[in-house]
Protein backbone atom coordinates (compact mmCIF):
# COMPACT_ATOMS: atom_id res chain seq x y z
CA UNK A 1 0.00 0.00 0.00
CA UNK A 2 1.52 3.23 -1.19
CA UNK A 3 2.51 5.67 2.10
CA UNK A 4 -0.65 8.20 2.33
CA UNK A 5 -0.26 11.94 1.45
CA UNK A 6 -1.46 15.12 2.22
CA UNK A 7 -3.44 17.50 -0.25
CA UNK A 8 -6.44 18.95 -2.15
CA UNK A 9 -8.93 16.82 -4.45
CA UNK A 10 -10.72 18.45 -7.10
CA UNK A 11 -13.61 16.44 -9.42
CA UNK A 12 -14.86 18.71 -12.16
CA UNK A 13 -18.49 17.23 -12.87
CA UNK A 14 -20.73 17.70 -16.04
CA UNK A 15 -24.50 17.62 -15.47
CA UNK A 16 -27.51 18.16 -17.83
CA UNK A 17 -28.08 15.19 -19.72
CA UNK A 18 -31.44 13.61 -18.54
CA UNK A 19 -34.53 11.85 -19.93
CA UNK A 20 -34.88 9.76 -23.05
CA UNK A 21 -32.34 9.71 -25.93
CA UNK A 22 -32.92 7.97 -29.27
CA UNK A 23 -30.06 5.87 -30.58
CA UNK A 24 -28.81 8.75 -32.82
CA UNK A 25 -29.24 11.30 -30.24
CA UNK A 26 -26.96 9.34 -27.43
CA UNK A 27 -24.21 9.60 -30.59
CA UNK A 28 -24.71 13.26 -30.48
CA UNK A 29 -25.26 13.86 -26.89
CA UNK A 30 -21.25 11.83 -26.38
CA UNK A 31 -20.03 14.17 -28.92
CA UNK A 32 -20.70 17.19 -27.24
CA UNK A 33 -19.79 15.32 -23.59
CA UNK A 34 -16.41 13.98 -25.32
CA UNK A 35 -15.39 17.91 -26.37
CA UNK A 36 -16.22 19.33 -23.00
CA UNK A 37 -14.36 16.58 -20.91
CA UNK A 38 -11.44 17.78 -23.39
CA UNK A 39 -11.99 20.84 -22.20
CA UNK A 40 -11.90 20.05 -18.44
CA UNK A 41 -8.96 18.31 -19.24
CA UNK A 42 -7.13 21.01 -21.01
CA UNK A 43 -7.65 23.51 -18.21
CA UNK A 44 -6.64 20.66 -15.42
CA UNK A 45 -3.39 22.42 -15.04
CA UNK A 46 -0.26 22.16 -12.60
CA UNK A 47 -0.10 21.85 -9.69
CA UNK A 48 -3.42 19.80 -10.39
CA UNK A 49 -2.97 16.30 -11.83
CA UNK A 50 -5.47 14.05 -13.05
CA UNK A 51 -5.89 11.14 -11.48
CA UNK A 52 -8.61 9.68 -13.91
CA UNK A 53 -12.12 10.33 -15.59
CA UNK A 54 -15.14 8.72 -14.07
CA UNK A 55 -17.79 9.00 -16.71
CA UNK A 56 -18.45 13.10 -17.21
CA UNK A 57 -16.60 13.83 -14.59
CA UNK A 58 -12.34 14.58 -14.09
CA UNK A 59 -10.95 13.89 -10.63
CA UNK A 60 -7.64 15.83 -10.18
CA UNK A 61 -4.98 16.50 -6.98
CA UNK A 62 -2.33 18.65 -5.95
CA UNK A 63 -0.16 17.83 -3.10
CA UNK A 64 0.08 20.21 -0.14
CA UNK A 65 3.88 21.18 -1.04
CA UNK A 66 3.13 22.12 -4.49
CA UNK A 67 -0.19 24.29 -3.95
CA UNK A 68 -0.94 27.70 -5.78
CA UNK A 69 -2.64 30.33 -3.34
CA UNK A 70 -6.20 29.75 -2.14
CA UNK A 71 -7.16 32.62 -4.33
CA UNK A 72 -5.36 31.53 -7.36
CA UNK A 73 -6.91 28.10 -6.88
CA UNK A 74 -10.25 29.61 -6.99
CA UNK A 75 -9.38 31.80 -9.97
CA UNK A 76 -8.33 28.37 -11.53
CA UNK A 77 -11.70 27.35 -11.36
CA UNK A 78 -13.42 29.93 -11.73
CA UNK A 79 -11.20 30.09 -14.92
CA UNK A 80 -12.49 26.55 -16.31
CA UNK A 81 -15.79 27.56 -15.72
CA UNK A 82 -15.98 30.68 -18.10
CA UNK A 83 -14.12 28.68 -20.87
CA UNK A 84 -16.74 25.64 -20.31
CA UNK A 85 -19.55 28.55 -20.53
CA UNK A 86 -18.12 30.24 -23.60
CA UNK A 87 -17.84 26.03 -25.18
CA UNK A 88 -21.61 25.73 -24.35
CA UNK A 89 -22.81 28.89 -26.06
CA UNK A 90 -20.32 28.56 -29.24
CA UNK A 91 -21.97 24.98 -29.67
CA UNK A 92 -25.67 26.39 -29.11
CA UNK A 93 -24.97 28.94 -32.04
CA UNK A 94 -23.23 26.48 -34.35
CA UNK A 95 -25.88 23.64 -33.75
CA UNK A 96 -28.40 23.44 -36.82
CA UNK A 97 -29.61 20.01 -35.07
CA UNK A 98 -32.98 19.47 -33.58
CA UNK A 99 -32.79 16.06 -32.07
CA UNK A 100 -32.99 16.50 -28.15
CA UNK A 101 -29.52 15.72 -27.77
CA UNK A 102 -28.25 18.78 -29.28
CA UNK A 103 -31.66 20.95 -28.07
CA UNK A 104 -30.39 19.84 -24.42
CA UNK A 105 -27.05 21.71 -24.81
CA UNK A 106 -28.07 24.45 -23.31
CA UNK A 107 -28.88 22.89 -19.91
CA UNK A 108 -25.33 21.37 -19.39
CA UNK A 109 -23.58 22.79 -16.72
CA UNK A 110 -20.49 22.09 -14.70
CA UNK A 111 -20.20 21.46 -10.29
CA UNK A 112 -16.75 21.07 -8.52
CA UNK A 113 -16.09 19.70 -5.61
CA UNK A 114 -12.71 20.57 -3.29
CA UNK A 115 -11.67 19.13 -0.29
CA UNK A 116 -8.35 18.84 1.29
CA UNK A 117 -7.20 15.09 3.55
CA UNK A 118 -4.85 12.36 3.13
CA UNK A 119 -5.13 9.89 0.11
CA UNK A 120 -2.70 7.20 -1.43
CA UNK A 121 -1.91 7.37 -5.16
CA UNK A 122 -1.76 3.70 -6.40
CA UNK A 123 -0.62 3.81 -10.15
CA UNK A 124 -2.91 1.34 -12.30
CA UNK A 125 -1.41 1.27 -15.94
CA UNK A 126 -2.13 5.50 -16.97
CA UNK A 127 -4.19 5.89 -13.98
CA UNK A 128 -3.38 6.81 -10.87
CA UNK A 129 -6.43 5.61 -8.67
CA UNK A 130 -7.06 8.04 -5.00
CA UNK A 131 -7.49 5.60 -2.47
CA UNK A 132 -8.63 6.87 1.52
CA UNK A 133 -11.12 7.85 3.41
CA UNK A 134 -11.19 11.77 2.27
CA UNK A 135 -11.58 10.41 -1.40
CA UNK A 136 -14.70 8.33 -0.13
CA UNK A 137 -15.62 11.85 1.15
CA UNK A 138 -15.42 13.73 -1.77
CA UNK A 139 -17.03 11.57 -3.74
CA UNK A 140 -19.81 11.06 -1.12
CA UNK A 141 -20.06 15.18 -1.54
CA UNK A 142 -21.54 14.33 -5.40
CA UNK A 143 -24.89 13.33 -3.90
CA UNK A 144 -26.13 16.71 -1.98
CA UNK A 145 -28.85 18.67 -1.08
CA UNK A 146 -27.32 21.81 -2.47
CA UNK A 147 -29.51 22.88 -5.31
CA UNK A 148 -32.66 22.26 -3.39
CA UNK A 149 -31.30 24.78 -0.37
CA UNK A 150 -29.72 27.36 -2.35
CA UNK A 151 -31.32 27.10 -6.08
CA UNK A 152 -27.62 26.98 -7.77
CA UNK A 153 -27.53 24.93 -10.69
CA UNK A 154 -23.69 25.35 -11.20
CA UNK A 155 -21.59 25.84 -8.00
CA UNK A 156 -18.27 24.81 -6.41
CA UNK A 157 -18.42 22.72 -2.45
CA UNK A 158 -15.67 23.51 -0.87
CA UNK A 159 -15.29 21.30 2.15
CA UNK A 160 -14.41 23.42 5.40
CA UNK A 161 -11.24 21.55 5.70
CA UNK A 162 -10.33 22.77 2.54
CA UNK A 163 -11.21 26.61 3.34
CA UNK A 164 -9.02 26.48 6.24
CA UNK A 165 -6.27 24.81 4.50
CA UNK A 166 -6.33 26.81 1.63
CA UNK A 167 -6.79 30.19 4.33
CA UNK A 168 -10.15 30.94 2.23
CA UNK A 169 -12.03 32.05 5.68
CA UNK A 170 -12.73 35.65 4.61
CA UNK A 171 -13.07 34.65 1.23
CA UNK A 172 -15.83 32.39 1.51
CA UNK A 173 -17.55 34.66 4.70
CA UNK A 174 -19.94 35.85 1.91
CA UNK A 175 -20.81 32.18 0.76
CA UNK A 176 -23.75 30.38 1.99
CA UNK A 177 -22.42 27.70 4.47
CA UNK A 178 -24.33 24.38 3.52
CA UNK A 179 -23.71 21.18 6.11
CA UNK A 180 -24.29 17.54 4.33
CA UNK A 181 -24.76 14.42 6.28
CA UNK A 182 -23.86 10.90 5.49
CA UNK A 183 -24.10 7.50 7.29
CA UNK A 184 -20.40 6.44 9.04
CA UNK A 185 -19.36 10.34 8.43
CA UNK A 186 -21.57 12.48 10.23
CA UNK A 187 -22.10 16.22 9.23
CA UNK A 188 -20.14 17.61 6.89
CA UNK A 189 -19.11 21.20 7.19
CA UNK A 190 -19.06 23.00 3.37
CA UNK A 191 -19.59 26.92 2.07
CA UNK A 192 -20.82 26.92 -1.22
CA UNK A 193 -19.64 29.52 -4.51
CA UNK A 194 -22.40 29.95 -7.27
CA UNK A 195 -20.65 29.90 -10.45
CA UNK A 196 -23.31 31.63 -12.66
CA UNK A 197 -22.54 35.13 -11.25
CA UNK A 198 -18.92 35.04 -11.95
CA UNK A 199 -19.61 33.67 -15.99
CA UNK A 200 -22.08 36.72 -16.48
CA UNK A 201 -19.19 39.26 -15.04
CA UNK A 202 -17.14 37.77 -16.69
CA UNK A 203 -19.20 38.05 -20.35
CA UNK A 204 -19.72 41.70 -19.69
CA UNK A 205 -16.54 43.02 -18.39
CA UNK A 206 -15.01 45.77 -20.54
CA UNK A 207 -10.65 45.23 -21.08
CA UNK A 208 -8.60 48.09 -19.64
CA UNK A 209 -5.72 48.83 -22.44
CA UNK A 210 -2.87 51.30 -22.81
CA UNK A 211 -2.74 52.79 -26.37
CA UNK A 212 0.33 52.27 -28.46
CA UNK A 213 0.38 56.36 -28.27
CA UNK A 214 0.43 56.66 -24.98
CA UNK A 215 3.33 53.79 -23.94
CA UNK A 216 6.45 55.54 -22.36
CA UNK A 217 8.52 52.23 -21.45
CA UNK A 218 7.35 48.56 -22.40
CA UNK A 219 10.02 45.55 -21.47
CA UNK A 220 9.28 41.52 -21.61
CA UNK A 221 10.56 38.44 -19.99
CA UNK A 222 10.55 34.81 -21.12
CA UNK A 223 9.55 32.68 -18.28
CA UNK A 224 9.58 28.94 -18.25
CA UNK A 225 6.50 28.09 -16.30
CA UNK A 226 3.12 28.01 -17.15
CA UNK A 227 0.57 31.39 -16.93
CA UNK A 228 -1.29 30.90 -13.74
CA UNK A 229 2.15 29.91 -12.00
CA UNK A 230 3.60 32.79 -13.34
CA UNK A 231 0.44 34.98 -12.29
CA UNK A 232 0.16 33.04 -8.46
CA UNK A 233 4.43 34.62 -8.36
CA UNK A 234 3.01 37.98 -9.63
CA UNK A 235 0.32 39.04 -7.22
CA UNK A 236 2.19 38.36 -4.20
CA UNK A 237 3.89 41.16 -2.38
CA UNK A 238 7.42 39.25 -1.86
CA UNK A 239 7.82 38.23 -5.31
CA UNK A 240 5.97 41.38 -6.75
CA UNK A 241 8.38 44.05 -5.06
CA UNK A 242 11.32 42.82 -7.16
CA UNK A 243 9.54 43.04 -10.79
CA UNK A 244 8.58 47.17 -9.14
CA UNK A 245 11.84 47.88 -7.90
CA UNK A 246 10.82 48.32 -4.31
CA UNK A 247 12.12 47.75 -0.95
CA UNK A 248 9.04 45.99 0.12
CA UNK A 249 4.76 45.80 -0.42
CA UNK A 250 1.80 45.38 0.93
CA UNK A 251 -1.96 44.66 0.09
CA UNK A 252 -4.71 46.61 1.35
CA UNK A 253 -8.75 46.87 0.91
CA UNK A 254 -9.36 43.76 -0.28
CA UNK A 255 -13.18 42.95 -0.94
CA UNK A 256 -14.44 40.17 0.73
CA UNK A 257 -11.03 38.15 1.28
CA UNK A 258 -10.07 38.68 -1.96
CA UNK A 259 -7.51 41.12 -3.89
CA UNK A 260 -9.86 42.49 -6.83
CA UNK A 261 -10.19 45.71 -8.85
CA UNK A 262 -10.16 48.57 -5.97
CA UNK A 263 -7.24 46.68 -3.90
CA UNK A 264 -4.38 48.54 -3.21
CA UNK A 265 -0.87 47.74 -3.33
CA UNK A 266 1.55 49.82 -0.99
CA UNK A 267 5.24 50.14 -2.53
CA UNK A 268 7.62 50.97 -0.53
CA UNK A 269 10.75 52.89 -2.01
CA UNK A 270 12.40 53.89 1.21
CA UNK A 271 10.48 57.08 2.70
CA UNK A 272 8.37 57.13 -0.43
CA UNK A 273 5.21 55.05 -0.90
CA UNK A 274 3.70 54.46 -4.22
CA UNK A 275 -0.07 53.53 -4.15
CA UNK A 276 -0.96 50.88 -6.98
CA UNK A 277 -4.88 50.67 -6.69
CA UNK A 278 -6.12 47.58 -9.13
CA UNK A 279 -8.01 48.66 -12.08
CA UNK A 280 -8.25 45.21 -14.33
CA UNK A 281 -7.98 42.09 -12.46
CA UNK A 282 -7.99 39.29 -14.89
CA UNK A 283 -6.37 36.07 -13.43
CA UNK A 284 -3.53 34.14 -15.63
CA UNK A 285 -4.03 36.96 -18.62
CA UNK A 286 -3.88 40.68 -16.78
CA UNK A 287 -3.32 43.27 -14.16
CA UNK A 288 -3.41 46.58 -14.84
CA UNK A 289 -2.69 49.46 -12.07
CA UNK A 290 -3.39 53.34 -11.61
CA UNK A 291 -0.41 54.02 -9.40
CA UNK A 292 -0.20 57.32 -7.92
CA UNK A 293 3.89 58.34 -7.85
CA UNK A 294 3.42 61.78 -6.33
CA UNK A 295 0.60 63.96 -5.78
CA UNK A 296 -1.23 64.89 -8.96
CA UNK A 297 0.88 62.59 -11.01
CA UNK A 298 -0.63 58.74 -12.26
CA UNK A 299 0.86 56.72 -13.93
CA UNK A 300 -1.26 53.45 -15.67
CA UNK A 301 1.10 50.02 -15.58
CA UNK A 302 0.06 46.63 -17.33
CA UNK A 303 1.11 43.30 -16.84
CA UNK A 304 -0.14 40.81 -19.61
CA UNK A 305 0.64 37.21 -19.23
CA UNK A 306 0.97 35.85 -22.89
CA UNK A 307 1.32 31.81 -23.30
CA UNK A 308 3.86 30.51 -25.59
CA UNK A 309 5.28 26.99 -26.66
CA UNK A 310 8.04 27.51 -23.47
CA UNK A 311 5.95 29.22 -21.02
CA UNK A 312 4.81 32.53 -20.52
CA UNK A 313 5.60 36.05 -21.69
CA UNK A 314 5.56 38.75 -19.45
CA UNK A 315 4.90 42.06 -20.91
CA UNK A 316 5.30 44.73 -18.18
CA UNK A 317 4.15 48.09 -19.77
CA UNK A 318 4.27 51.91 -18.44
CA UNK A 319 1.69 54.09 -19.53
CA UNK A 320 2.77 57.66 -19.85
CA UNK A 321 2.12 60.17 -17.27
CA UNK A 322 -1.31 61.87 -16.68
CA UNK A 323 -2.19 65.02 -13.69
CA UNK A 324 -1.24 68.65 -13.93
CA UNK A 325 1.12 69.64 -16.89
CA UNK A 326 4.47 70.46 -14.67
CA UNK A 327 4.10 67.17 -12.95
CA UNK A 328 2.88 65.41 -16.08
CA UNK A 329 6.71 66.81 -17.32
CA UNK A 330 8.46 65.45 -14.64
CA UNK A 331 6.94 62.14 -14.69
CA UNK A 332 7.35 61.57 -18.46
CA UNK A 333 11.18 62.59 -18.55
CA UNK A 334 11.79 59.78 -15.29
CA UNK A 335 9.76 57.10 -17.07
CA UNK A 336 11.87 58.10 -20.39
CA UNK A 337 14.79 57.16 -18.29
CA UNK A 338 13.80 53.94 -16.26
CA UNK A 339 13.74 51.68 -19.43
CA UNK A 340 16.75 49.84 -18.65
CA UNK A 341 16.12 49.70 -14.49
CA UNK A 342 12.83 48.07 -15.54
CA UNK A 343 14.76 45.15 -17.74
CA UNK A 344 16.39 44.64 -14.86
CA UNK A 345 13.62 44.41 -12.45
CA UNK A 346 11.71 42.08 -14.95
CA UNK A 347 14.93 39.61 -15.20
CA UNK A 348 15.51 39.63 -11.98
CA UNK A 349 11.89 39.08 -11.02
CA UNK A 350 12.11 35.85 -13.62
CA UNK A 351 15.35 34.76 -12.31
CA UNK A 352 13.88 34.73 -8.94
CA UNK A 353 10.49 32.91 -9.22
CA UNK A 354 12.33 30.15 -11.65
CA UNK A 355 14.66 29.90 -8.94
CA UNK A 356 12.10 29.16 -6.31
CA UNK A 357 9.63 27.02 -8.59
CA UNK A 358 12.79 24.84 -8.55
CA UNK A 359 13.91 25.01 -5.00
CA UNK A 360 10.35 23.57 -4.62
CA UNK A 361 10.86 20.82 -6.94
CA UNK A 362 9.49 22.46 -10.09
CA UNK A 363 5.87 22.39 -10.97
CA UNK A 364 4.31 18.66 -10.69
CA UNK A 365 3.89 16.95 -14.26
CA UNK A 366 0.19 17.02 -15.14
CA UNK A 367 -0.98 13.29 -15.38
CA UNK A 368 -0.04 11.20 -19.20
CA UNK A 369 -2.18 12.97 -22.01
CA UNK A 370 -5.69 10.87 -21.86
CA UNK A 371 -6.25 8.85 -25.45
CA UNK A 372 -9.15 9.69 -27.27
CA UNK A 373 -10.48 6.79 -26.57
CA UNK A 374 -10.46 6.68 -23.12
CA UNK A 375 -12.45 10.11 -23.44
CA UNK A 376 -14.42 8.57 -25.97
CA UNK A 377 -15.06 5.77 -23.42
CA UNK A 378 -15.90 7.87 -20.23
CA UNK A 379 -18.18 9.84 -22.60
CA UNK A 380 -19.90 6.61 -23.01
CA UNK A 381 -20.00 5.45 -19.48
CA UNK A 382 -21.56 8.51 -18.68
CA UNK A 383 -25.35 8.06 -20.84
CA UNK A 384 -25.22 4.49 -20.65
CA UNK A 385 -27.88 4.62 -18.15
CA UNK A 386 -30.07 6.71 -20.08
CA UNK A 387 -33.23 5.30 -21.31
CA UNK A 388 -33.64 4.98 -25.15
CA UNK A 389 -36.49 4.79 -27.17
């Protein structure tokens, strides 16, 4: 028996598909549930691994020592759900079908499920199978009472061991708490995110840019890790502070828990503070900052995460000065003059969170690539007990 470990377990489960197919429209209806399960399973990124599919649903890990930041981990999620949205409505207006199967599309939606315990991996040919009592739990959390109590349809259960694991207590203040109870486990303690709300902000948001015309100093950095790594690196203070050039940072105003357009990052430069207050907050792709150098003098500075075949591409860009014309002066003749202090700041800020990402033992491999088939398969697995006529 493999030696049990410590960490979070994450299923990603489809739901939708009920009532009577024909023949022709169970083809269909795996189709569509074979190209979202490639979806889940694209966005199942490191430090998540899969472990295996279970009909239309992907059960994933990470290990305590190789977690992102409670909020990144929600942003990861939160992440999968807006591209699984975005899937769903591309397929609704491409679909010229009218068997039920396709007319059904609409109603798929997507649940997750995180808790955090101990669970052995035992490797079964290019599975690795979650055996323990905290995987019987999660599992167990599938079968709730959470749409009848709250009226979500799409939601993530967090387990409260996972909330105070991943320090998600003022986070997830504003989330209904739900309890669950099962025979041989007793009550279990959950808080409960509906998903919905954060697709439709997501759908309307407006994108904060900085005209070509008005960029004073743009530098870029090749980083060898993947986006949201690079992004959980890039919001925290003690990694952040070396990409700004300051002595030190700190966050303030965070709504609800969480750092989110109207946060406010302190910079310390000695005697002088710089305030940074978060205009665009888009996790793995953007941050963009109004920071306030002096009085009466702003300055707007983007970071844009860019994949590539290697990693990511930081592109760290300084908007030219805006306030009253003799500061506006002042500020555009420094900024003119920090190009080459902020290559340095950006290589030294890759050098630095490479460095640690190693130190830690690098990012965990995600699990084999799944075969088509095996999707094909789970796909399958997943009507098979839907009634045909």
């Amino acid at each position: 028996m493999p030696a049990p470990q410590e960490g979070f377990l994450l299923i990603a489960d489809i739901t939708g598909y009920t009532g009577y197919l024909s023949s022709s429209e169970l083809e269909h209806a795996q189709e569509v549930l074979q190209t979202l399960l490639e979806l889940l399973i694209e966005h199942t990124k490191p430090p998540l691994v899969i472990s295996r599919l279970a009909g239309d649903a992907v059960i994933s890990y990470a290990l305590s020592a190789a977690a992102v930041q409670g909020q990144t981990f929600i942003e990861m999620i939160e992440d999968t759900y807006v591209a699984f949205r975005r899937s769903i409505d591309q397929m609704v207006i491409n679909n010229q079908c009218d068997c039920r199967a396709c007319k059904n599309i609409p109603t798929l939606d997507l649940k997750f499920f995180v808790h955090h315990g101990a669970f052995a991996i035992q490797r079964l040919s290019t599975q690795e199978e979650l055996v323990g009592s905290d995987v019987n739990l999660i599992h167990r959390l599938l079968k709730n009472h959470v749409t009848e109590k709250t009226g979500f349809r799409a939601y993530t259960l967090y387990s409260d061991v996972a909330v105070q694991h991943m320090g998600l207590v003022d986070m997830c203040a504003k989330m209904p708490p739900h309890i669950e109870a099962y025979e041989h486990l007793g009550e279990v303690m959950t808080w409960v995110q509906d998903m919905h709300p954060v697709w439709e902000q997501k759908r309307a948001a407006s994108r904060i840019t900085i005209p070509p015309e008005r960029v004073a100093v743009q530098v870029q950095a090749e980083i060898a890790m993947p986006p949201h790594l690079v992004w959980d690196y890039l919001v925290q203070p003690e990694y952040r502070k070396t990409l700004m050039g300051s002595d030190s940072q700190r966050i303030m105003n965070r709504s609800g828990g969480r750092v989110a357009p109207g946060s406010v990052y302190q910079c310390f430069h000695g005697k002088r503070i710089v305030t940074q207050t978060i205009l665009e907050w888009r996790p793995f792709e953007q941050m963009t900052t109004e920071d306030l150098a002096m009085p009466n003098l702003y300055v707007l500075v983007d970071n844009r995460l860019v994949p590539t075949q290697t990693g990511t591409r930081l592109v760290h860009t300084w908007g030219k000065a805006r306030g009253l014309l003799p500061m506006r002066l002042i500020g555009n003749a420094v900024l003119a003059m920090s190009a080459k202090s902020a290559q340095r700041h950006i290589e030294a800020f890759k050098q630095r969170i490479e460095a640690d990402l190693a130190a830690r033992g690098g990012a965990p491999q995600a699990a084999a690539t799944i075969p088509p088939a095996e999707i094909n398969q789970a796909a399958a697995a997943s009507l098979a007990q839907s009634p045909i006529v």
